[in-house]
N, C-alpha and C. Protein backbone atom coordinates (compact mmCIF):
# COMPACT_ATOMS: atom_id res chain seq x y z
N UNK A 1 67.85 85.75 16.08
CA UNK A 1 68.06 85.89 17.46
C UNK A 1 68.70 87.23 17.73
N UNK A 2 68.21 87.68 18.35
CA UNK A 2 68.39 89.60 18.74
C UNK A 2 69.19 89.38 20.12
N UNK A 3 70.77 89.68 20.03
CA UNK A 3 70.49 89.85 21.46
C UNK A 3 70.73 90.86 21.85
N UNK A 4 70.58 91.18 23.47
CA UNK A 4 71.04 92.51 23.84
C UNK A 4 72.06 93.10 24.38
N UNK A 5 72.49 93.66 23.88
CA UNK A 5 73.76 94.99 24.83
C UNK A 5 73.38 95.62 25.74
N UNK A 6 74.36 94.97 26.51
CA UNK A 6 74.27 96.36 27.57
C UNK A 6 75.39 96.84 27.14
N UNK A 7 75.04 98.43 27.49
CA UNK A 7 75.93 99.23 27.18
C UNK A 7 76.59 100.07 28.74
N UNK A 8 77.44 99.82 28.87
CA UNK A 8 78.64 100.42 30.04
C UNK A 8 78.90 102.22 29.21
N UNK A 9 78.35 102.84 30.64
CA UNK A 9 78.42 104.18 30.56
C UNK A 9 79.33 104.18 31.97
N UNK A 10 79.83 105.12 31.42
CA UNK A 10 81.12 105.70 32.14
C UNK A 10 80.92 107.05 32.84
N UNK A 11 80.85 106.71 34.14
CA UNK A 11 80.49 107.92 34.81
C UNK A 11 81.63 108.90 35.27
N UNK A 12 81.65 110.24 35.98
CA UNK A 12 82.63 111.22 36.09
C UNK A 12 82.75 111.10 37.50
N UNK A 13 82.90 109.83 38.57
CA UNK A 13 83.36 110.01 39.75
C UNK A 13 84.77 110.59 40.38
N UNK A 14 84.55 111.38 41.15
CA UNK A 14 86.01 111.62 41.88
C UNK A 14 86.41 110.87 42.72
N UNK A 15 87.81 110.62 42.20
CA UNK A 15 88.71 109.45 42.96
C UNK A 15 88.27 109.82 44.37
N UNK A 16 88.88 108.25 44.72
CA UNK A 16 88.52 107.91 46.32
C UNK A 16 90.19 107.58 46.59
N UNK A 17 90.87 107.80 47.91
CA UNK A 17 91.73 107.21 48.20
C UNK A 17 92.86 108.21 48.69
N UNK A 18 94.36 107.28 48.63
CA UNK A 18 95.41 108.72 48.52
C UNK A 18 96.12 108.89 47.67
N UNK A 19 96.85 109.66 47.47
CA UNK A 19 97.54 109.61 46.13
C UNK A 19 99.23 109.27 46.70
N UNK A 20 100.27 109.10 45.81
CA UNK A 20 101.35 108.92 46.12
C UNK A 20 102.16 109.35 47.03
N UNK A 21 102.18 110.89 47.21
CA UNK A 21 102.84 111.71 47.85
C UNK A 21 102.05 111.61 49.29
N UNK A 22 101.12 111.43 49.74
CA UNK A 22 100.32 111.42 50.95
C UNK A 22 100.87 110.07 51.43
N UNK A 23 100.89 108.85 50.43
CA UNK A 23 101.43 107.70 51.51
C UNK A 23 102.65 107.81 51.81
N UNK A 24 103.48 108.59 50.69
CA UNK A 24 105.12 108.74 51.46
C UNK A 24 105.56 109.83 52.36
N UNK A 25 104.77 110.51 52.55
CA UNK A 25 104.62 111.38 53.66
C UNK A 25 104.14 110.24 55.25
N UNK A 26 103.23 109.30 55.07
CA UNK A 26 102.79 108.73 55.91
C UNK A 26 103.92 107.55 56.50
N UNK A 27 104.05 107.07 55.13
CA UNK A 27 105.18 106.14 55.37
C UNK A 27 106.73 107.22 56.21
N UNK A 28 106.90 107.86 55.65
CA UNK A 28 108.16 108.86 56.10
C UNK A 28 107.93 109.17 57.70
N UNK A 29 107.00 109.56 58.54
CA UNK A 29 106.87 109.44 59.32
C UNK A 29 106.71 108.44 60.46
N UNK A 30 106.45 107.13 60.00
CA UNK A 30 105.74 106.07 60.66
C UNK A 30 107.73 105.52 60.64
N UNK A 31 108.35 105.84 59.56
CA UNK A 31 109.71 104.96 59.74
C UNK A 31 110.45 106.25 61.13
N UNK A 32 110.11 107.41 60.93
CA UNK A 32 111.06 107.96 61.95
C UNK A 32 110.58 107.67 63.56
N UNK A 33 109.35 107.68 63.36
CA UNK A 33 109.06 107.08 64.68
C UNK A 33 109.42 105.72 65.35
N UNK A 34 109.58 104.90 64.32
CA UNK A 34 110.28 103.15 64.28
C UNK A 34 111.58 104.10 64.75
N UNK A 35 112.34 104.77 64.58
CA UNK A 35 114.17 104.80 64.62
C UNK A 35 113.64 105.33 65.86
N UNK A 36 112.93 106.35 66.14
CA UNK A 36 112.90 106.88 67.31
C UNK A 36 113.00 105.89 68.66
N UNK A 37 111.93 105.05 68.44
CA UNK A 37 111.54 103.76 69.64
C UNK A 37 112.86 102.50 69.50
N UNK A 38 113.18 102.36 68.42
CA UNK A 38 114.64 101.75 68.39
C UNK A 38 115.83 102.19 69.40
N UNK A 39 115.97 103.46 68.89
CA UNK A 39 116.68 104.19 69.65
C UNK A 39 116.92 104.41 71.49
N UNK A 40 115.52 104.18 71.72
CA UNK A 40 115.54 104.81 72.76
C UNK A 40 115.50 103.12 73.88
N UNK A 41 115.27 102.13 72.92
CA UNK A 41 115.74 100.95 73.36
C UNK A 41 116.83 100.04 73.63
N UNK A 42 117.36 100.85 72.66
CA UNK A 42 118.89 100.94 72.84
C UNK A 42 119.65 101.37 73.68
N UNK A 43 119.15 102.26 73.88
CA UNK A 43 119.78 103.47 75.42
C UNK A 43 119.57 102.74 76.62
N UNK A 44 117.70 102.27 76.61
CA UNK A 44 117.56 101.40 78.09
C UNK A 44 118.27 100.25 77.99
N UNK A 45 118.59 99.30 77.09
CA UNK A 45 119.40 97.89 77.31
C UNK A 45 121.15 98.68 77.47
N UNK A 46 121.34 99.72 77.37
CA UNK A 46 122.69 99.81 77.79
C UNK A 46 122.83 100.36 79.04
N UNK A 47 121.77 100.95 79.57
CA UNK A 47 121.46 101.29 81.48
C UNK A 47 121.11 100.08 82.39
N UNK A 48 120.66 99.43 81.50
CA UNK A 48 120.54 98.39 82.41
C UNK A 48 121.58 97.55 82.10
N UNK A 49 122.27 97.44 81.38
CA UNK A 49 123.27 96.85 81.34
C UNK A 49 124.40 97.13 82.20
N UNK A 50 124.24 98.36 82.46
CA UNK A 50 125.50 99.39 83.53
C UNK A 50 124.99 99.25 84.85
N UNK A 51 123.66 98.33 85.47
CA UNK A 51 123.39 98.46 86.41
C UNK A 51 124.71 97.52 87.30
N UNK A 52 125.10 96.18 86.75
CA UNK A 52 126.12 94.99 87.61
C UNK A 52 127.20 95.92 87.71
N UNK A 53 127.87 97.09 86.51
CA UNK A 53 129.26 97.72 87.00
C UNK A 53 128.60 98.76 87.92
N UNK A 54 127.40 99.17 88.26
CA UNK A 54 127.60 100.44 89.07
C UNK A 54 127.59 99.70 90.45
N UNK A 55 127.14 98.43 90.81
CA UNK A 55 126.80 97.44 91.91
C UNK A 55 128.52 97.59 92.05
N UNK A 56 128.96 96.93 91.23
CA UNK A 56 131.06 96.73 91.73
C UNK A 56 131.23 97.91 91.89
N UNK A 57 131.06 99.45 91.05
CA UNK A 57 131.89 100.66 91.57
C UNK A 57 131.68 100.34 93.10
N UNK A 58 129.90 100.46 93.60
CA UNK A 58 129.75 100.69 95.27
C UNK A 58 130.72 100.00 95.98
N UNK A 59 130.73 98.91 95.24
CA UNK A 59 130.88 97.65 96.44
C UNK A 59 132.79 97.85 97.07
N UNK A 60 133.74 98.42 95.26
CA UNK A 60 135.09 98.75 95.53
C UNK A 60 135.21 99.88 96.12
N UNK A 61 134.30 100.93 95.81
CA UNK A 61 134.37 101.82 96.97
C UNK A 61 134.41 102.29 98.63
N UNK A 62 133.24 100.92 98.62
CA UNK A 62 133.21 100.57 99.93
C UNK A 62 134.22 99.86 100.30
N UNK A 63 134.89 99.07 99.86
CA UNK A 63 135.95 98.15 99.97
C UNK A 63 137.33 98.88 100.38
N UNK A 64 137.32 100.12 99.50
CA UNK A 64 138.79 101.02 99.89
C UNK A 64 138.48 101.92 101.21
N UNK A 65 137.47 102.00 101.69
CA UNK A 65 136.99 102.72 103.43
C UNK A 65 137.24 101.76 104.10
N UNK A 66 136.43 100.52 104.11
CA UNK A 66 137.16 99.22 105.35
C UNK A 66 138.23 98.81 105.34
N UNK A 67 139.26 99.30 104.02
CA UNK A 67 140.37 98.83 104.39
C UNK A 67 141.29 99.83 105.45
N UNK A 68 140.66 101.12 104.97
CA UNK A 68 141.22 102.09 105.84
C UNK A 68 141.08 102.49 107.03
N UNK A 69 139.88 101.88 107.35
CA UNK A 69 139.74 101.79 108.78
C UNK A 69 139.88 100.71 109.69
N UNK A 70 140.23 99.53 108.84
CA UNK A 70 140.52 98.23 109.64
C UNK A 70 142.27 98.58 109.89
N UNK A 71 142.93 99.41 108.51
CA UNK A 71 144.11 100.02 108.91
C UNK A 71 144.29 99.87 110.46
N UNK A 72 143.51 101.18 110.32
CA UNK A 72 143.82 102.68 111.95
C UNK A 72 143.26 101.65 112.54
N UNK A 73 142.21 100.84 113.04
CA UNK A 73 142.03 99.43 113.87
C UNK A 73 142.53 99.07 114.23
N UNK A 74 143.54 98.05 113.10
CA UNK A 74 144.56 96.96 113.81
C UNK A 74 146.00 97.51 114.29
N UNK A 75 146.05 99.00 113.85
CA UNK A 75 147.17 99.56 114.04
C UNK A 75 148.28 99.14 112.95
N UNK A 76 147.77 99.42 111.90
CA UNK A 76 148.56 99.20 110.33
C UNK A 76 149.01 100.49 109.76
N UNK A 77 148.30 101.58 110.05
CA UNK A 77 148.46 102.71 109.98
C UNK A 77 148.01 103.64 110.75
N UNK A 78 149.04 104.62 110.85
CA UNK A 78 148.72 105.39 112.20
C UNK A 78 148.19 106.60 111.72
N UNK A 79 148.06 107.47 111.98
CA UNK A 79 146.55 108.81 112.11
C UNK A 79 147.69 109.49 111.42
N UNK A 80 149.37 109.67 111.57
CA UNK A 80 149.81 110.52 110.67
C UNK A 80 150.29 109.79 109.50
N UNK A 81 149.71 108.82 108.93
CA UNK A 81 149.93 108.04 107.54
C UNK A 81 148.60 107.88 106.99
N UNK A 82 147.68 108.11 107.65
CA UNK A 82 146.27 107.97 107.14
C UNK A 82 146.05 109.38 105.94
N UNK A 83 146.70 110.28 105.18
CA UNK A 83 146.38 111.25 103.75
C UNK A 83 147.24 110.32 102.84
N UNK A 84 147.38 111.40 101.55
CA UNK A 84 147.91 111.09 100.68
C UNK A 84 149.41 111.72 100.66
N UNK A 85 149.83 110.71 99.31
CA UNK A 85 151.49 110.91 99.79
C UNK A 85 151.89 112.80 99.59
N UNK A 86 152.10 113.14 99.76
CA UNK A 86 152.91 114.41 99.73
C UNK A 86 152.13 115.51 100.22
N UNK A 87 150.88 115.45 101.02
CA UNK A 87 149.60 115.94 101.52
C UNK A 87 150.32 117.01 102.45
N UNK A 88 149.82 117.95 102.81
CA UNK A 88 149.64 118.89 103.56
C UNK A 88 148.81 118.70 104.65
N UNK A 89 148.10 117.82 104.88
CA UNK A 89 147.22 117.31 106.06
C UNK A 89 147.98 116.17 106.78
N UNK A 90 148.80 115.62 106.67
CA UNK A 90 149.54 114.85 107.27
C UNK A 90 151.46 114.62 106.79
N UNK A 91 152.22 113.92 107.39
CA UNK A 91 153.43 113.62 107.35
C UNK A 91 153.77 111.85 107.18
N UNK A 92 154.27 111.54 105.96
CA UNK A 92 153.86 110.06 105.60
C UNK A 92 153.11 109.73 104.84
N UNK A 93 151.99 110.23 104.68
CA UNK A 93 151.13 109.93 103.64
C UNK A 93 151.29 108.33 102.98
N UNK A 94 150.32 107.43 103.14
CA UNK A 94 150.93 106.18 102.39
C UNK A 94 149.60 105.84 100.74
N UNK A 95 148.83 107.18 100.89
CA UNK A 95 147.90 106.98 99.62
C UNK A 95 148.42 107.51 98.19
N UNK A 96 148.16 106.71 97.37
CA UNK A 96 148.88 107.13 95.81
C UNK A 96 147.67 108.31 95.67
N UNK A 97 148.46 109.93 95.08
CA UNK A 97 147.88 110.64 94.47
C UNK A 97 146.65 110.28 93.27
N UNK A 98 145.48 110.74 92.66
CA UNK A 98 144.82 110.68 91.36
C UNK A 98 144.62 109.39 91.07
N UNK A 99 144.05 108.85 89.56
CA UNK A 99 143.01 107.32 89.76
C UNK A 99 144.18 106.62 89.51
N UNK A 100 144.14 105.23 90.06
CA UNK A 100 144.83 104.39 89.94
C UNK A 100 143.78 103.11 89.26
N UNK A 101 144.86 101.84 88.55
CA UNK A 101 143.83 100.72 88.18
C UNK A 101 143.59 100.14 89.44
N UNK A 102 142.75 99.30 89.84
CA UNK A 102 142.13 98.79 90.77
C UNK A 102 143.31 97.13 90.63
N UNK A 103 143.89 97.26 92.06
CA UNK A 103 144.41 95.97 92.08
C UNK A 103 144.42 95.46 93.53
N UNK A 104 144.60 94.54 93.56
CA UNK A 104 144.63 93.59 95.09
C UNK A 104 145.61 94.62 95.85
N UNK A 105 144.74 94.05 97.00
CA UNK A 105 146.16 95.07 97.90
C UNK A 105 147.19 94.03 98.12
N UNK A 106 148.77 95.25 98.76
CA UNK A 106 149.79 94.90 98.67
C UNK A 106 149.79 94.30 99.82
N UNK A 107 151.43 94.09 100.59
CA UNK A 107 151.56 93.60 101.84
C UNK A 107 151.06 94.20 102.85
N UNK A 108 150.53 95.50 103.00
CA UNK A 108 150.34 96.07 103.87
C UNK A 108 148.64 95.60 104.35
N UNK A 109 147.74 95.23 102.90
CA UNK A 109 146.21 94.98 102.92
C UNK A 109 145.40 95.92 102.47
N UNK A 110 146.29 97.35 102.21
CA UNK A 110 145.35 98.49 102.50
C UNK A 110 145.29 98.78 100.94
N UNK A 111 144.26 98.84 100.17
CA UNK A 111 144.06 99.78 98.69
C UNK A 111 144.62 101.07 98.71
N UNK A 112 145.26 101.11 97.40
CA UNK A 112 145.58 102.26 96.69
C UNK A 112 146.76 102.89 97.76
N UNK A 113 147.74 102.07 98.26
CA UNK A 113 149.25 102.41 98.43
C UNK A 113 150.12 102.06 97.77
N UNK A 114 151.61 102.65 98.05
CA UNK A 114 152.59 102.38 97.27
C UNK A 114 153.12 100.80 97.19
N UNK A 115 152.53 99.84 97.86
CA UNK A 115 152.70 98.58 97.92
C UNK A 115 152.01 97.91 96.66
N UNK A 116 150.65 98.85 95.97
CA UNK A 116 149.72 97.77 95.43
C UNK A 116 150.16 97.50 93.97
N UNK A 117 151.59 98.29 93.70
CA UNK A 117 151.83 99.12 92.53
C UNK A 117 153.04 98.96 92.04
N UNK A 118 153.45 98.35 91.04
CA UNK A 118 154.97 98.21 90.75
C UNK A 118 155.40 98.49 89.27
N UNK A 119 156.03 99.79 88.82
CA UNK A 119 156.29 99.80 87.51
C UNK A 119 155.29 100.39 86.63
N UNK A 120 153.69 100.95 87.51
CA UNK A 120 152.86 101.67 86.89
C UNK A 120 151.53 100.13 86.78
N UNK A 121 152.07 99.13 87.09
CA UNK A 121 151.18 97.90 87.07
C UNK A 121 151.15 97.21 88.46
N UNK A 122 150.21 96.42 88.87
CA UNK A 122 150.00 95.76 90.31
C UNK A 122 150.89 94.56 90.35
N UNK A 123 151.21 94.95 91.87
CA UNK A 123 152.09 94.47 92.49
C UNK A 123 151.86 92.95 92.46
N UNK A 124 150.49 92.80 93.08
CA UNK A 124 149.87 91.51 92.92
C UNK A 124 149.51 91.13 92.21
N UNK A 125 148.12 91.46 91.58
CA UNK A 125 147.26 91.01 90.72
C UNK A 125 146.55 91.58 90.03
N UNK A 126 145.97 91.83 89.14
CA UNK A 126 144.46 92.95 89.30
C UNK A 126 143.37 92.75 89.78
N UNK A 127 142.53 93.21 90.39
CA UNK A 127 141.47 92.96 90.71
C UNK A 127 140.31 92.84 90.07
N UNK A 128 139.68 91.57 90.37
CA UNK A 128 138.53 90.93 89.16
C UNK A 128 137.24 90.65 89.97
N UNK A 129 136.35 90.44 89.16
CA UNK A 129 135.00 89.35 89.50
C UNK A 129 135.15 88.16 89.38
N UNK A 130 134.87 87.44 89.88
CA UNK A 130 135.23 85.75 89.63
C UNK A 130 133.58 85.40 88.93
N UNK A 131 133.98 84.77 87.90
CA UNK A 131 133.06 84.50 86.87
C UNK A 131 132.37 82.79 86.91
N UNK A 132 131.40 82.53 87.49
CA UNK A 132 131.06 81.35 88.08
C UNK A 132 131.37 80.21 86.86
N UNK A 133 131.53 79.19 86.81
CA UNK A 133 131.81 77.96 85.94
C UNK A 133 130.24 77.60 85.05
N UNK A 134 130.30 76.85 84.15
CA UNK A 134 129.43 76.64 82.86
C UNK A 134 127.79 75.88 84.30
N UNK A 135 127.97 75.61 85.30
CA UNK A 135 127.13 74.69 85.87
C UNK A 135 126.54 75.68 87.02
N UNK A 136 127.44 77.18 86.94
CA UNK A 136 126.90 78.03 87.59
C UNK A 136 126.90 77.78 88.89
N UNK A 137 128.34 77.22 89.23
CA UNK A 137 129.02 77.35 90.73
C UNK A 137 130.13 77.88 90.81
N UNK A 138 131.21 77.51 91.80
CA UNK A 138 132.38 77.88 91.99
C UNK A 138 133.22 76.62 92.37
N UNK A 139 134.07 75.89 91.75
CA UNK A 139 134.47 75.09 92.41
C UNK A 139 136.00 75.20 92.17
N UNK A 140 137.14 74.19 92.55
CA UNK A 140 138.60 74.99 92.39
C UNK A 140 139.02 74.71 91.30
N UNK A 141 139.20 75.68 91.21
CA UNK A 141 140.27 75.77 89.40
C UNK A 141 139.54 76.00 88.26
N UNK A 142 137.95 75.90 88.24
CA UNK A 142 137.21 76.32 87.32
C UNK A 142 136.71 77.72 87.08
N UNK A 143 137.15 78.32 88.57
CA UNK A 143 136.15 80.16 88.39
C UNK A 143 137.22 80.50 87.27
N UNK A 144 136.52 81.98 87.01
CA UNK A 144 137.50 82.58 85.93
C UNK A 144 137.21 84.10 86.54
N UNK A 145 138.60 84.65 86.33
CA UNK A 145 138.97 85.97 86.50
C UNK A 145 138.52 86.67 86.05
N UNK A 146 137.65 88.04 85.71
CA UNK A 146 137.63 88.67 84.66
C UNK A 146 138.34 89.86 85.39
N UNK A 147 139.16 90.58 85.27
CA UNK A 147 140.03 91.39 85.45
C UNK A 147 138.99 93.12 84.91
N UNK A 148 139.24 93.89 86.44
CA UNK A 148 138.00 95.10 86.07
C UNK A 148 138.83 96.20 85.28
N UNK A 149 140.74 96.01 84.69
CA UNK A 149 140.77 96.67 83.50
C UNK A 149 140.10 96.71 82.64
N UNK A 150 139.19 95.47 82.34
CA UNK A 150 138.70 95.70 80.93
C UNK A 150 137.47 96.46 80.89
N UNK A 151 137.03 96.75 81.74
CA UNK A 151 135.96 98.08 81.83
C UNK A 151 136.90 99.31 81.90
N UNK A 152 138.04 99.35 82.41
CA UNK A 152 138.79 100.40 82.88
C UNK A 152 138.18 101.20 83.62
N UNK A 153 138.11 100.60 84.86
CA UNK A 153 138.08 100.80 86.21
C UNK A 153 139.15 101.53 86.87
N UNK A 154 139.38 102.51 86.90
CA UNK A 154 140.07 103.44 87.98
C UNK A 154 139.14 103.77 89.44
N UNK A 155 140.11 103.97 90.63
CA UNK A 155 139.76 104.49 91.82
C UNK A 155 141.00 105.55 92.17
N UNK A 156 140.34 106.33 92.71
CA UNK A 156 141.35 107.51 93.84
C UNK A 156 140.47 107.76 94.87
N UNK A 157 141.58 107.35 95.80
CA UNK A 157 141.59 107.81 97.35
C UNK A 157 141.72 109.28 97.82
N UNK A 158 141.31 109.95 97.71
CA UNK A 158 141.34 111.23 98.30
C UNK A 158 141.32 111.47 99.82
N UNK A 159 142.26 111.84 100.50
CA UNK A 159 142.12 112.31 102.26
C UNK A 159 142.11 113.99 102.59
N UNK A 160 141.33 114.16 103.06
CA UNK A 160 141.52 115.76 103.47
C UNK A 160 141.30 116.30 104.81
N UNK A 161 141.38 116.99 105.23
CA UNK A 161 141.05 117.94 106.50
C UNK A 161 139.86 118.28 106.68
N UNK A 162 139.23 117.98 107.93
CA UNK A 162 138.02 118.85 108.28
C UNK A 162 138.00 119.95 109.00
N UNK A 163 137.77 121.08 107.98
CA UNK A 163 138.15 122.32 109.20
C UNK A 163 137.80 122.31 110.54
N UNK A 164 138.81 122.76 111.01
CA UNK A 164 138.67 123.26 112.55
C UNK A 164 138.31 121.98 113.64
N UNK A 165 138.75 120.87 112.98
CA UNK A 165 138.14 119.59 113.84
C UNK A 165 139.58 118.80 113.33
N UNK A 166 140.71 118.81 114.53
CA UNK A 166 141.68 118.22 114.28
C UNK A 166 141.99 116.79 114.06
N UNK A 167 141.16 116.34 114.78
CA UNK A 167 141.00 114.78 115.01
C UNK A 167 140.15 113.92 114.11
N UNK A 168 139.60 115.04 112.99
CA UNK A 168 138.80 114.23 112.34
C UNK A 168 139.19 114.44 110.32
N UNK A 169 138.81 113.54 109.71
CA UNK A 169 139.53 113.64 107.70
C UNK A 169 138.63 112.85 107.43
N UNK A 170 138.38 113.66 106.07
CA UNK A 170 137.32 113.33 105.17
C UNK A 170 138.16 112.24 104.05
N UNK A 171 137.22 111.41 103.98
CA UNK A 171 137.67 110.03 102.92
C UNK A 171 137.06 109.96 101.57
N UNK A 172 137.71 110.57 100.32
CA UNK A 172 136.53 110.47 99.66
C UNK A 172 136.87 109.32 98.12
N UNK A 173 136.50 108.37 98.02
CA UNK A 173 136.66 107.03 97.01
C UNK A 173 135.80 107.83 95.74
N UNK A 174 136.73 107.56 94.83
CA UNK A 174 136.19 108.06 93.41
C UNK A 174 136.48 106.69 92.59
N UNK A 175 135.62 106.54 91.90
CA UNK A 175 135.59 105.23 91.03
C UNK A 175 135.02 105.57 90.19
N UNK A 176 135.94 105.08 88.84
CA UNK A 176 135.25 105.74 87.63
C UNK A 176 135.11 104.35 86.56
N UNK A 177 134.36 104.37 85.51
CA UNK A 177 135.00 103.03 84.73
C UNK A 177 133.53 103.10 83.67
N UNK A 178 133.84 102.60 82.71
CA UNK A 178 133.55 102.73 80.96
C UNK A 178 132.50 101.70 80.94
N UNK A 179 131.20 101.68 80.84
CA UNK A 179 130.24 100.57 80.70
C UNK A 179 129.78 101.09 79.14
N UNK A 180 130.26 100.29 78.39
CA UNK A 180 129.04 100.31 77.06
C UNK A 180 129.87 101.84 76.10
N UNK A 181 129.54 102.21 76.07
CA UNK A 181 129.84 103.53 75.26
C UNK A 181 129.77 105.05 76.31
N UNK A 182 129.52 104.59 77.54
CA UNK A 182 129.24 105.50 79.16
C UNK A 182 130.11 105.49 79.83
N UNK A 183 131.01 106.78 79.92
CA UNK A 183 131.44 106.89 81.16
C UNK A 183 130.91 107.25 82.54
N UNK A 184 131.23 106.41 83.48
CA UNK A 184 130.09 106.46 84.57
C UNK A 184 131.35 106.98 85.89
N UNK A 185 130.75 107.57 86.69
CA UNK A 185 131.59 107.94 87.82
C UNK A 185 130.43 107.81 89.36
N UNK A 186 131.19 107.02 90.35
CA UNK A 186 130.60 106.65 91.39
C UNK A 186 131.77 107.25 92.60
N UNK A 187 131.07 108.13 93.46
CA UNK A 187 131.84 108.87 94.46
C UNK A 187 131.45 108.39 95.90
N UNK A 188 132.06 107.91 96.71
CA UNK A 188 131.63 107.81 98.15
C UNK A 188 132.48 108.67 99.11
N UNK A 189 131.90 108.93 100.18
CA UNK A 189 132.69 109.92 100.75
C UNK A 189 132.49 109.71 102.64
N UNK A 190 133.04 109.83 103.47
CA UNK A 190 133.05 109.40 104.59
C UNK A 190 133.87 110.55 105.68
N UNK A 191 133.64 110.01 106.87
CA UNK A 191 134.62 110.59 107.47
C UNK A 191 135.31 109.62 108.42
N UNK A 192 136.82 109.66 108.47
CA UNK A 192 137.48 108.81 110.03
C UNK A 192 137.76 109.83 110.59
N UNK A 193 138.58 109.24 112.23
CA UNK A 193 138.54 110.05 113.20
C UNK A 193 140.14 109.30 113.61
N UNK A 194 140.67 109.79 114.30
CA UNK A 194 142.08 109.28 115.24
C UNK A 194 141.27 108.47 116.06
N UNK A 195 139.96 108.43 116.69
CA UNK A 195 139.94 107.24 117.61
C UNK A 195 139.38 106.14 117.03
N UNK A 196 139.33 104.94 117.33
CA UNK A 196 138.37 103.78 116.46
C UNK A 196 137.13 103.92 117.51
């Protein structure tokens, strides 16, 4: 019985494919682009994360103008107590100079006077968000405080002069405060007048 061989000849093809250094070149790139898009996802979940404190800067900003004009309103403060304390635009001054922490107002009602402030700490309280209960209401004794030191929340009241217009001062609310690894600064600016 004869049988037969085949015989396997070995031909001289040139490789097909890539070689080592080409996939880690490929790979090396494909990971920096992964850190890149990581990265930059990171950045948007911490902007949007800063969107609820930039909502409170407005809202305390706005909050320290109505108090100052419900002031001069109800007749709580008069047109020469409406700057800051030691001001050159007025006599009396009842606004604390540079940022202060954000706290309830004092007896008077009005933000950022010498009432709101005792010892370098508030007179009253600090001023917080009330943090709704596990059922996502408000009912008594269950809200919770969160106190806006812990962002470190500063405001300054700034009052100034409008040239050549006696009767009228510029109001300008600076609110500053720390979201995430960001310092963020929110400015409002206004004008009152001596008349309501």
């Amino acid at each position: 019985m004869k049988r037969n061989h085949t015989s396997f000849h070995t031909r001289n093809h040139s490789q097909t494919g890539f070689t080592l250094m080409e996939t880690m070149v490929a790979v090396s790139i494909l990971a920096i682009g992964t850190l890149a898009l990581a990265a930059m996802l990171a950045d948007c979940l911490a902007y949007m994360g800063m969107s609820q404190f930039d909502y409170i800067a407005q809202q305390k900003a706005a909050a320290a103008v109505e108090s100052i004009f419900t002031a001069r309103d109800m007749g709580q403060a008069t047109w020469a107590s409406i700057c800051n304390v030691g001001s050159s635009v007025c006599t009396g001054g009842i606004f604390i100079n540079g940022p202060q922490p954000l706290c309830d107002p004092g007896i008077d009602g009005i933000v950022d006077t010498a009432d709101d402030f005792i010892g370098g700490g508030c007179a009253v309280q600090q001023d917080a968000v009330i943090l709704l209960n596990g059922s996502g209401s408000f009912t008594s004794g269950s809200a919770t405080r969160a106190p806006l030191s812990n962002f470190q929340f500063l405001r300054s009241v700034t009052i100034t002069s409008v040239p050549n217009v006696a009767n009228l001062r510029q109001i300008q609310v600076t609110i500053t405060y720390k979201a995430g690894r960001f310092q963020r600064t929110y400015t409002l600016t206004t004008n009152i007048s001596n008349f309501s």
